[in-house]
Protein backbone atom coordinates (compact mmCIF):
# COMPACT_ATOMS: atom_id res chain seq x y z
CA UNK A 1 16.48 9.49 -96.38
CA UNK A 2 18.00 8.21 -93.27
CA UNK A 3 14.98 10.02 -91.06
CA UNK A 4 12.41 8.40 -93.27
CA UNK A 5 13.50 4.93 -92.99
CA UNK A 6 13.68 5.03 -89.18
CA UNK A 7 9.97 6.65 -89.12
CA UNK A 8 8.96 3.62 -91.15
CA UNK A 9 10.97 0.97 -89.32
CA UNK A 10 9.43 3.10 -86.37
CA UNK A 11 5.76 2.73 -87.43
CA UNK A 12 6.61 -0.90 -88.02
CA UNK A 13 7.66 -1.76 -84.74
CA UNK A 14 4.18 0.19 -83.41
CA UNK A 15 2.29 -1.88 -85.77
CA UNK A 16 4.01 -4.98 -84.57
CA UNK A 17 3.49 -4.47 -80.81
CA UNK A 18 -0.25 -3.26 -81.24
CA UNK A 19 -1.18 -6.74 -82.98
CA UNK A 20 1.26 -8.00 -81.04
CA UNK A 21 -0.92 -6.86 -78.20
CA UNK A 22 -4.07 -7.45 -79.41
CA UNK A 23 -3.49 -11.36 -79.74
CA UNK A 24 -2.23 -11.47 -76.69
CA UNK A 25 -5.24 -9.98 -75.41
CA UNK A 26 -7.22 -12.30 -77.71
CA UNK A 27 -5.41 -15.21 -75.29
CA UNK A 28 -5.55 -13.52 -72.23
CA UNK A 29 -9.77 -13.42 -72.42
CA UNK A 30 -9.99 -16.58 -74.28
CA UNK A 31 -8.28 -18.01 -70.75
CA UNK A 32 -9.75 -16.32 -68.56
CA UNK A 33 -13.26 -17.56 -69.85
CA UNK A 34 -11.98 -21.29 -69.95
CA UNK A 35 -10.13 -21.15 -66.54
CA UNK A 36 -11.65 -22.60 -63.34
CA UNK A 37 -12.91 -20.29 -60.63
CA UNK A 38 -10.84 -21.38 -57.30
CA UNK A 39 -13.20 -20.46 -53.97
CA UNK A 40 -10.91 -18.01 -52.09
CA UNK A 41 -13.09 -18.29 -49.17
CA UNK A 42 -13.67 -21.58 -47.70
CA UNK A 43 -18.10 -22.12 -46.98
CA UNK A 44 -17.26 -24.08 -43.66
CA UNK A 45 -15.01 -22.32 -40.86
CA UNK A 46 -12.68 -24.89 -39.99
CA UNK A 47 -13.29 -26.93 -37.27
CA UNK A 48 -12.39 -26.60 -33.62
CA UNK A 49 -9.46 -28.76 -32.64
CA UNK A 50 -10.98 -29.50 -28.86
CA UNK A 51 -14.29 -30.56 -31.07
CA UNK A 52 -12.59 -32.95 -33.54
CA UNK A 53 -10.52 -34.69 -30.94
CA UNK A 54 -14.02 -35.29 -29.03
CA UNK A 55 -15.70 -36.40 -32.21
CA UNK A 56 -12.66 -38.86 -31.98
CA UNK A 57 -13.02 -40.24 -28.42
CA UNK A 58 -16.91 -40.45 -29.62
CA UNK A 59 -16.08 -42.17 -32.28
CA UNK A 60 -13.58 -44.62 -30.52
CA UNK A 61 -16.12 -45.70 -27.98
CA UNK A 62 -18.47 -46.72 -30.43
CA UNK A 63 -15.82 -48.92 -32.04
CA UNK A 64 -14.98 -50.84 -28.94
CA UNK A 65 -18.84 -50.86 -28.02
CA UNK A 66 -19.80 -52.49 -31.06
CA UNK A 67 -16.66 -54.97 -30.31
CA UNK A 68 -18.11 -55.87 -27.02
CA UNK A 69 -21.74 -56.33 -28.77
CA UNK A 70 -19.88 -58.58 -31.17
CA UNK A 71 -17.88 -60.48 -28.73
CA UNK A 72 -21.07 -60.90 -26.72
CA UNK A 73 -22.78 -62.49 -29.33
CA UNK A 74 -19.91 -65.11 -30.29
CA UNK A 75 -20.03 -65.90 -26.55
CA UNK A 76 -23.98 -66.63 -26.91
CA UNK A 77 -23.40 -68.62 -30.34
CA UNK A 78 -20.87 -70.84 -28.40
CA UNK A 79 -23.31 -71.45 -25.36
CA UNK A 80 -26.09 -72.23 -27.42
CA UNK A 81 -24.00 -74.51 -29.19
CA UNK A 82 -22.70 -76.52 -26.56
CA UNK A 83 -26.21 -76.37 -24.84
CA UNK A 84 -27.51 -77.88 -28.20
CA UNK A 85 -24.43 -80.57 -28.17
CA UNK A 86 -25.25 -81.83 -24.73
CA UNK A 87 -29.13 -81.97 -25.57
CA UNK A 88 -28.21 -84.09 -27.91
CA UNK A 89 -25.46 -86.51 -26.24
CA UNK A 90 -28.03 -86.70 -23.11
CA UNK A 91 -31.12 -88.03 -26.25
């Protein structure tokens, strides 16, 4: 009696872990089919220290050449202005 109730409680515990394994294989694809893929491999190599801090000194000198553009044409806006002003004083 004893050996036939530990073959059953032993075919219940099978039974158990097999649909115990089946959902969790029922999760495991129903994941894996909603998950994200994640690249592993970037497309661009990364990029040359020595060449980004040039693309920075590049980019710097435009910045203070379009200051001295700008600064050249307040300088122009306040000459024609005060040629305009005395035009007008000497009417």
């Amino acid at each position: 009696m004893l050996k036939k109730k530990k073959i059953k409680q032993f075919y219940e515990t099978i039974f158990e872990e097999i649909c115990q394994f089946s959902i969790d294989q029922q999760q495991y694809s129903e994941w894996i089919s909603n998950k994200k893929s994640v690249p592993l491999i970037n497309k661009e190599c990364p990029k040359d220290p020595f060449d980004l801090e040039i693309e920075r000194i590049k980019h710097e000198a435009q910045l203070v050449e379009e200051q001295q553009k700008a600064q050249e044409k307040v300088l122009s806006a306040e000459k024609n202005k005060k040629g305009a002003q005395k035009r007008s004083q000497e009417k």
